[in-house]
C-alpha atoms as a PDB file:
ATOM      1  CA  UNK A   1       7.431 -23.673   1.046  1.00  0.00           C
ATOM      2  CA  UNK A   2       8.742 -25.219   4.183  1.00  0.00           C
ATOM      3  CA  UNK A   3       6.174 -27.014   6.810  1.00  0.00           C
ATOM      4  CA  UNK A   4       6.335 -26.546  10.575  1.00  0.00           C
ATOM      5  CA  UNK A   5       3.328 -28.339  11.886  1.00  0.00           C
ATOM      6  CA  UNK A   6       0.577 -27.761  10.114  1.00  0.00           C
ATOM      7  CA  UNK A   7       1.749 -24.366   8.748  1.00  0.00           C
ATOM      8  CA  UNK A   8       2.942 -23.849   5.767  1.00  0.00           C
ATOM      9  CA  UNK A   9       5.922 -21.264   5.218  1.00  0.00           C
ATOM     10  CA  UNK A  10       7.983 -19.566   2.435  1.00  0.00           C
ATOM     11  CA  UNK A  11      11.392 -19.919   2.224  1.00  0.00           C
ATOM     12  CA  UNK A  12      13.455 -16.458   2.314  1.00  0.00           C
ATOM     13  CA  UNK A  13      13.383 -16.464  -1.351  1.00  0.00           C
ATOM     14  CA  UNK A  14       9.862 -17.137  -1.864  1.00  0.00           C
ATOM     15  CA  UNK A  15       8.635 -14.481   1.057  1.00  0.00           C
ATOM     16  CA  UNK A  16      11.067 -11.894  -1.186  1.00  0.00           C
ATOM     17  CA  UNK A  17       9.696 -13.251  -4.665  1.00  0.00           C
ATOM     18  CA  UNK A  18       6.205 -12.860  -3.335  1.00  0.00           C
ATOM     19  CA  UNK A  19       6.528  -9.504  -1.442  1.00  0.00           C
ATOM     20  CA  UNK A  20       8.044  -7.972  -4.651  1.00  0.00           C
ATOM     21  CA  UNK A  21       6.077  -9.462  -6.677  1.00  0.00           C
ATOM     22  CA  UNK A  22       2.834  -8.317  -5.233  1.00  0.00           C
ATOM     23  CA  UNK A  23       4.819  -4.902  -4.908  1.00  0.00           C
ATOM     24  CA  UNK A  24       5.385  -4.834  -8.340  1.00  0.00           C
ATOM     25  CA  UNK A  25       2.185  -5.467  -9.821  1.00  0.00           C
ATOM     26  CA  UNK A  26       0.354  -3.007  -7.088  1.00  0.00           C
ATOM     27  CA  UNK A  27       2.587  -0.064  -8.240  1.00  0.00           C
ATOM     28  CA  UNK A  28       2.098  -1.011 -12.085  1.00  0.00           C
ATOM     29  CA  UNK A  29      -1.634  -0.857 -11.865  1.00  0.00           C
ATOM     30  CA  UNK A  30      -1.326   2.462 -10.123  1.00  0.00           C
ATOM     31  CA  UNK A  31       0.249   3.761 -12.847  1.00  0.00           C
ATOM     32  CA  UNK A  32      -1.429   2.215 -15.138  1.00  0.00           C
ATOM     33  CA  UNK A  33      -4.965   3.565 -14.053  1.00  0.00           C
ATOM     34  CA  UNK A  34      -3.165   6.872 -12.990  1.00  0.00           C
ATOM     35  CA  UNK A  35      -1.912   7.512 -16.598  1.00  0.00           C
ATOM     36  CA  UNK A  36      -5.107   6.735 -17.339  1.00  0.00           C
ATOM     37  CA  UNK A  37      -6.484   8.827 -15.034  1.00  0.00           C
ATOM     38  CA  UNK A  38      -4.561  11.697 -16.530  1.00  0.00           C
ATOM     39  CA  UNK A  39      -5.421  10.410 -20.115  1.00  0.00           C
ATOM     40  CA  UNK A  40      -9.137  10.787 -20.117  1.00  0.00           C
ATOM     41  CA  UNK A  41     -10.432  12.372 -17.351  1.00  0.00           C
ATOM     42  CA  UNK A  42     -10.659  16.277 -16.962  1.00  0.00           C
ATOM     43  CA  UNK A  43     -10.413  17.740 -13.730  1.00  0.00           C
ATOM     44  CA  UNK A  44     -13.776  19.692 -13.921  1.00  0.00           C
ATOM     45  CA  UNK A  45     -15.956  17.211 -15.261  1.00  0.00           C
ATOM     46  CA  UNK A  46     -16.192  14.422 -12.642  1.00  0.00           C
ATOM     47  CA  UNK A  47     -17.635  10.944 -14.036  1.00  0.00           C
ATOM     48  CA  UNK A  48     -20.335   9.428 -11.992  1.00  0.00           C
ATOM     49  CA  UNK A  49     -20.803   5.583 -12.237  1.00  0.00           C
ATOM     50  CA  UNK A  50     -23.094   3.089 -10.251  1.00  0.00           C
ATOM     51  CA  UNK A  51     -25.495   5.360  -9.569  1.00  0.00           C
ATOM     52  CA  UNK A  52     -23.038   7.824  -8.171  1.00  0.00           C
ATOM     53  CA  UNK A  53     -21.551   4.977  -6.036  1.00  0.00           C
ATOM     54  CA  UNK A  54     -17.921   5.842  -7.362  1.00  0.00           C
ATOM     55  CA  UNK A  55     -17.380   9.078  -9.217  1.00  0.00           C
ATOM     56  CA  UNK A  56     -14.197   9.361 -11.210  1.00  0.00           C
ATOM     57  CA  UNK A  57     -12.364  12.679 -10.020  1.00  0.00           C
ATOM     58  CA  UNK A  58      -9.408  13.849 -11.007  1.00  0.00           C
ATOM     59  CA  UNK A  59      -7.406  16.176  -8.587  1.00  0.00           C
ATOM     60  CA  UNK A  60      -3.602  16.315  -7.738  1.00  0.00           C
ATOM     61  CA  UNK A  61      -3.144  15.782  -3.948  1.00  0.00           C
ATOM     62  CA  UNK A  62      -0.212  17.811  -2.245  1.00  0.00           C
ATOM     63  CA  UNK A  63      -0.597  16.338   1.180  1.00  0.00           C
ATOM     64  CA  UNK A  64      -1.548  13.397   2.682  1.00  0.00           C
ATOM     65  CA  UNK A  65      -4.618  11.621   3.226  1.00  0.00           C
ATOM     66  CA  UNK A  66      -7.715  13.875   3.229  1.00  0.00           C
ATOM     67  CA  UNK A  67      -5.422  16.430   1.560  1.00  0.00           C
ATOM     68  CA  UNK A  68      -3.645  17.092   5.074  1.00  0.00           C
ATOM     69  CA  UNK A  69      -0.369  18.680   5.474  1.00  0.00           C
ATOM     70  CA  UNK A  70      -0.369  20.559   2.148  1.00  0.00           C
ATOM     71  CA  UNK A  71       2.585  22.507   2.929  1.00  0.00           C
ATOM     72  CA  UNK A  72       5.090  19.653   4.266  1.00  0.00           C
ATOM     73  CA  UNK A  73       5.294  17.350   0.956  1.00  0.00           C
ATOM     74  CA  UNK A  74       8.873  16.699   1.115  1.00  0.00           C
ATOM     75  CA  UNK A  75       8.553  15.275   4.957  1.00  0.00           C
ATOM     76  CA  UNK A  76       5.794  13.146   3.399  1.00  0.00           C
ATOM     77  CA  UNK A  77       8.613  12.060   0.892  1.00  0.00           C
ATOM     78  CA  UNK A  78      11.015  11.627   3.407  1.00  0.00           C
ATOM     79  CA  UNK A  79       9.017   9.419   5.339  1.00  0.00           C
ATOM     80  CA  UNK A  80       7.882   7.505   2.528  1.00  0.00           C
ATOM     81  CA  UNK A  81      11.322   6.937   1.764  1.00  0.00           C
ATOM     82  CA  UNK A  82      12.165   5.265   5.278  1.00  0.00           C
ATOM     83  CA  UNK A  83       9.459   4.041   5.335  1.00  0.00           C
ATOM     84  CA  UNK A  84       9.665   1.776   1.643  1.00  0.00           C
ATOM     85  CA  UNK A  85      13.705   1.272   3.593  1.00  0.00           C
ATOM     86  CA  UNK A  86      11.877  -0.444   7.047  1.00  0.00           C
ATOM     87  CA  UNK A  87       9.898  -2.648   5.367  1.00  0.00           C
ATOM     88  CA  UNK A  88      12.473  -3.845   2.984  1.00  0.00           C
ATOM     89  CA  UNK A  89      15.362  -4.036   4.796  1.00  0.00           C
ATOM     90  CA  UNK A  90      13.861  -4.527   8.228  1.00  0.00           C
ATOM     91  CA  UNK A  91      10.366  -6.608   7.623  1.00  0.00           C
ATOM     92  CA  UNK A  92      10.438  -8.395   4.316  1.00  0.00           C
ATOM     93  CA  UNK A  93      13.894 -10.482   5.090  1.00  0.00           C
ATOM     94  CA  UNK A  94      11.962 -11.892   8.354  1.00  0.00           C
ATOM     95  CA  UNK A  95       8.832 -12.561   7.249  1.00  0.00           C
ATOM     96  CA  UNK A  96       8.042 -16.415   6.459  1.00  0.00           C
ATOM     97  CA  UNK A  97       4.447 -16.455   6.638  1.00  0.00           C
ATOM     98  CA  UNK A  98       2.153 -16.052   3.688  1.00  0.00           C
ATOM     99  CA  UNK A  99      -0.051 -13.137   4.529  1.00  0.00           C
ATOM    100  CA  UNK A 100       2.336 -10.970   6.177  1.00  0.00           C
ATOM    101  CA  UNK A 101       4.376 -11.337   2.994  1.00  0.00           C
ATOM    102  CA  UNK A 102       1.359 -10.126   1.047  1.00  0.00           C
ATOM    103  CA  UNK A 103       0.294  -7.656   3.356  1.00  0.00           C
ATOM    104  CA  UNK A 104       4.360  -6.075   3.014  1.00  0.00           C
ATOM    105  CA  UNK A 105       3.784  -6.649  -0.777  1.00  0.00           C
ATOM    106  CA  UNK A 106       0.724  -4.311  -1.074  1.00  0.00           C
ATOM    107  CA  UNK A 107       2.572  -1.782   1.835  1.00  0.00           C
ATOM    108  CA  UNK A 108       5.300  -1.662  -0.652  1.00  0.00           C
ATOM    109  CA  UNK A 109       3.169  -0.988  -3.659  1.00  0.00           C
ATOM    110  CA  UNK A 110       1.559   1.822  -1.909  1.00  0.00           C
ATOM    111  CA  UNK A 111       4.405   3.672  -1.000  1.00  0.00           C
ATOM    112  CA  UNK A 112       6.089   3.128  -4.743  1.00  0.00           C
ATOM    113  CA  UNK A 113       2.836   4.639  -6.397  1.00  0.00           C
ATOM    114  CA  UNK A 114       2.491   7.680  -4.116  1.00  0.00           C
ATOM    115  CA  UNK A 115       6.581   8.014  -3.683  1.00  0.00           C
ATOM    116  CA  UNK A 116       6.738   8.063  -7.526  1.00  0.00           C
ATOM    117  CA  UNK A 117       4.471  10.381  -7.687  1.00  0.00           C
ATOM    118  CA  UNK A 118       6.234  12.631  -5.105  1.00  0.00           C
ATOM    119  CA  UNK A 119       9.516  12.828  -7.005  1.00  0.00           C
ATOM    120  CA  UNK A 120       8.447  12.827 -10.332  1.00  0.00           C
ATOM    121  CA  UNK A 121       5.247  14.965 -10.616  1.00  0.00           C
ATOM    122  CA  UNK A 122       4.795  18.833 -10.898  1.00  0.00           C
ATOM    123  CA  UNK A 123       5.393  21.272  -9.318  1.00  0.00           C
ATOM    124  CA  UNK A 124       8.604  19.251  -9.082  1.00  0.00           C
ATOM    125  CA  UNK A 125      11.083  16.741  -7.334  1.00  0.00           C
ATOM    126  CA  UNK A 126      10.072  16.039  -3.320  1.00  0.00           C
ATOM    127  CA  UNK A 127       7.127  18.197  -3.677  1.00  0.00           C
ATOM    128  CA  UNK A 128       5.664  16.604  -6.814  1.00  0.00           C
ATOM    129  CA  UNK A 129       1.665  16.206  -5.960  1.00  0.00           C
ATOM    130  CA  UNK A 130       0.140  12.789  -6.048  1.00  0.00           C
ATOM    131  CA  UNK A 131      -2.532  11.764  -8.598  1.00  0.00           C
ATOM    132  CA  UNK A 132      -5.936  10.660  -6.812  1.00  0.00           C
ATOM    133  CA  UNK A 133      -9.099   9.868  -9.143  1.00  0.00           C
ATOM    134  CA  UNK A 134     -11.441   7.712  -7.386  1.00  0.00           C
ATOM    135  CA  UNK A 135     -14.407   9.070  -5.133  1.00  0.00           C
ATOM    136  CA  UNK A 136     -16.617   7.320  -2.607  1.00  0.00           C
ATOM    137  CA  UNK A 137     -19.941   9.390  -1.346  1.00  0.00           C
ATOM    138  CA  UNK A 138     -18.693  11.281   1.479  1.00  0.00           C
ATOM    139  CA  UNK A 139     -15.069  10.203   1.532  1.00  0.00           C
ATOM    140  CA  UNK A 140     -12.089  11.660   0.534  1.00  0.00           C
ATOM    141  CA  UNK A 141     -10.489  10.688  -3.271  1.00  0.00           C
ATOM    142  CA  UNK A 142      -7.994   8.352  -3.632  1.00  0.00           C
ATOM    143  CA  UNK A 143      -5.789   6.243  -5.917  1.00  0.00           C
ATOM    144  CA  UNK A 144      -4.915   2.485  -6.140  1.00  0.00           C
ATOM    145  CA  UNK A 145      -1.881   2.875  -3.951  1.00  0.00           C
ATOM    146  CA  UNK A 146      -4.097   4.221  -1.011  1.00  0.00           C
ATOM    147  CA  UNK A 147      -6.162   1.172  -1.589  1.00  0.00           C
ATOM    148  CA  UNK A 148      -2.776  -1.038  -1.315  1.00  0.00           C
ATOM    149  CA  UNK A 149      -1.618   0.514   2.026  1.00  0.00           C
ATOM    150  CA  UNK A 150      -5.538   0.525   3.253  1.00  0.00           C
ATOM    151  CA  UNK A 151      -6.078  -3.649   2.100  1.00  0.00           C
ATOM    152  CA  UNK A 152      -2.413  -3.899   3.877  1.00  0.00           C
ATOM    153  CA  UNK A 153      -3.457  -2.401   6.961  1.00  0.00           C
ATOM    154  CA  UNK A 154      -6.399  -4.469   6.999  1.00  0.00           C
ATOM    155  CA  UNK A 155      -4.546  -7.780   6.586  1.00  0.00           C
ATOM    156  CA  UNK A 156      -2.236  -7.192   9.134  1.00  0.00           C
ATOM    157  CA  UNK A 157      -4.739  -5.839  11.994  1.00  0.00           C
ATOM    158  CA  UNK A 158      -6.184  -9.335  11.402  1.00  0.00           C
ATOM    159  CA  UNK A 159      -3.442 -11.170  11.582  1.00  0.00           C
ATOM    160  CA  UNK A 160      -2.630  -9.517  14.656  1.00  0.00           C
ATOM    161  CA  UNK A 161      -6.055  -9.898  16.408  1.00  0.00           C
ATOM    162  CA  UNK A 162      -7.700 -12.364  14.582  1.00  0.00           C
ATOM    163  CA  UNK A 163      -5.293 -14.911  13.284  1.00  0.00           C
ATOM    164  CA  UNK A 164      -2.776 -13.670  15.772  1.00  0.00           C
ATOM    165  CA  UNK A 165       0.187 -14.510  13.951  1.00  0.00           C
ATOM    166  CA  UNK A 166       3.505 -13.165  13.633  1.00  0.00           C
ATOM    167  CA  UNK A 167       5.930 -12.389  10.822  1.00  0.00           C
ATOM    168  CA  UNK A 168       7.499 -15.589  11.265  1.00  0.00           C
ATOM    169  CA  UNK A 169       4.301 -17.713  10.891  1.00  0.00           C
ATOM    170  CA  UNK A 170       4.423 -18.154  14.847  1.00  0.00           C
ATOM    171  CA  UNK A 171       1.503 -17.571  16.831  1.00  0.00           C
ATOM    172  CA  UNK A 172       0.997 -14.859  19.287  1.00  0.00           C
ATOM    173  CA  UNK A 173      -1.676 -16.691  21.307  1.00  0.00           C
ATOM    174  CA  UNK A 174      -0.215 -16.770  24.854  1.00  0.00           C
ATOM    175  CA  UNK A 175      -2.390 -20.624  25.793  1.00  0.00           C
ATOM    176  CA  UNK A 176      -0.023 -21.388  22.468  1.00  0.00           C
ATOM    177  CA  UNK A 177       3.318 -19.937  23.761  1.00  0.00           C
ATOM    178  CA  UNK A 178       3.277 -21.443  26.727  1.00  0.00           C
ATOM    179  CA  UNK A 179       2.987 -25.070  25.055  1.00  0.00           C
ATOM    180  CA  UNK A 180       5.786 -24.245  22.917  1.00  0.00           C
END
């Protein structure tokens, strides 16, 4: 890591190492509890736990989140696609700060475990539907690669607003740009 100041930033390699690595290990636990998923639960026999807190639910998602767009699941592919291309071609080889890199990491994991499941799943390539098993009272059901692209978006509206930080590691504060 590299100082400026009093911040501390990654090197090119270790924002890459970090992003993919986080990527990595985001879309092999979706897999992992989506195999499991398919493994032991049975589609009409939903499992409640914590008092009905989470219920394990096992359904096979066409469309997009809150089962929207049923009938377009190649465009969802296609953007998925461009999408996984922006952030590693565009976003990761900027990015120097430590929580934008993680934030990218978990983006990146999310759109591996629900892309994979795109090409690869029935009914077939580009329209394969994706594997979502966990419920919340009154929400829609969802899979550990939602969670990644949800936790992502959360870490980077606060390092937008709160921390106010860009990819870099510079801040966005205007009283600070003007010093600088």
């Amino acid at each position: 890591m590299a100082a400026t100041g009093t911040r501390r930033l990654l090197s090119p390699r270790g924002a890459w190492l970090v992003a993919l690595g986080v990527g990595l290990l985001g879309f092999l636990i979706d897999l992992a509890t989506k195999t499991l998923a398919l493994a032991f639960l049975d589609p009409q026999r939903p499992i409640e736990l914590l008092g009905g807190l989470l219920t394990l639910r096992l359904i096979f998602n066409p469309g997009a989140a809150f089962s929207m767009g049923e009938g377009v699941t190649p465009l969802f592919t296609g953007i998925s696609v461009v999408a996984l291309v922006f952030v590693l071609w565009r976003l990761v080889p900027r990015v120097r700060h430590l929580g934008w890199t993680v934030a990218l990491g978990l983006v990146i994991a999310g759109i591996l475990g629900n892309l994979t499941d795109r090409l690869f799943r029935p009914p077939g390539f580009l329209h394969g539907h994706v594997v979502d098993f966990l419920q919340l009272p009154n929400f829609a059901i969802f899979n550990v690669a939602d969670m990644c692209i949800t936790f992502a978006a959360v870490t980077i509206v606060w390092l937008v607003v709160i921390t106010q930080v860009d990819l870099a590691g510079v801040s966005t504060r205007s009283a600070d740009k003007a010093t600088t």
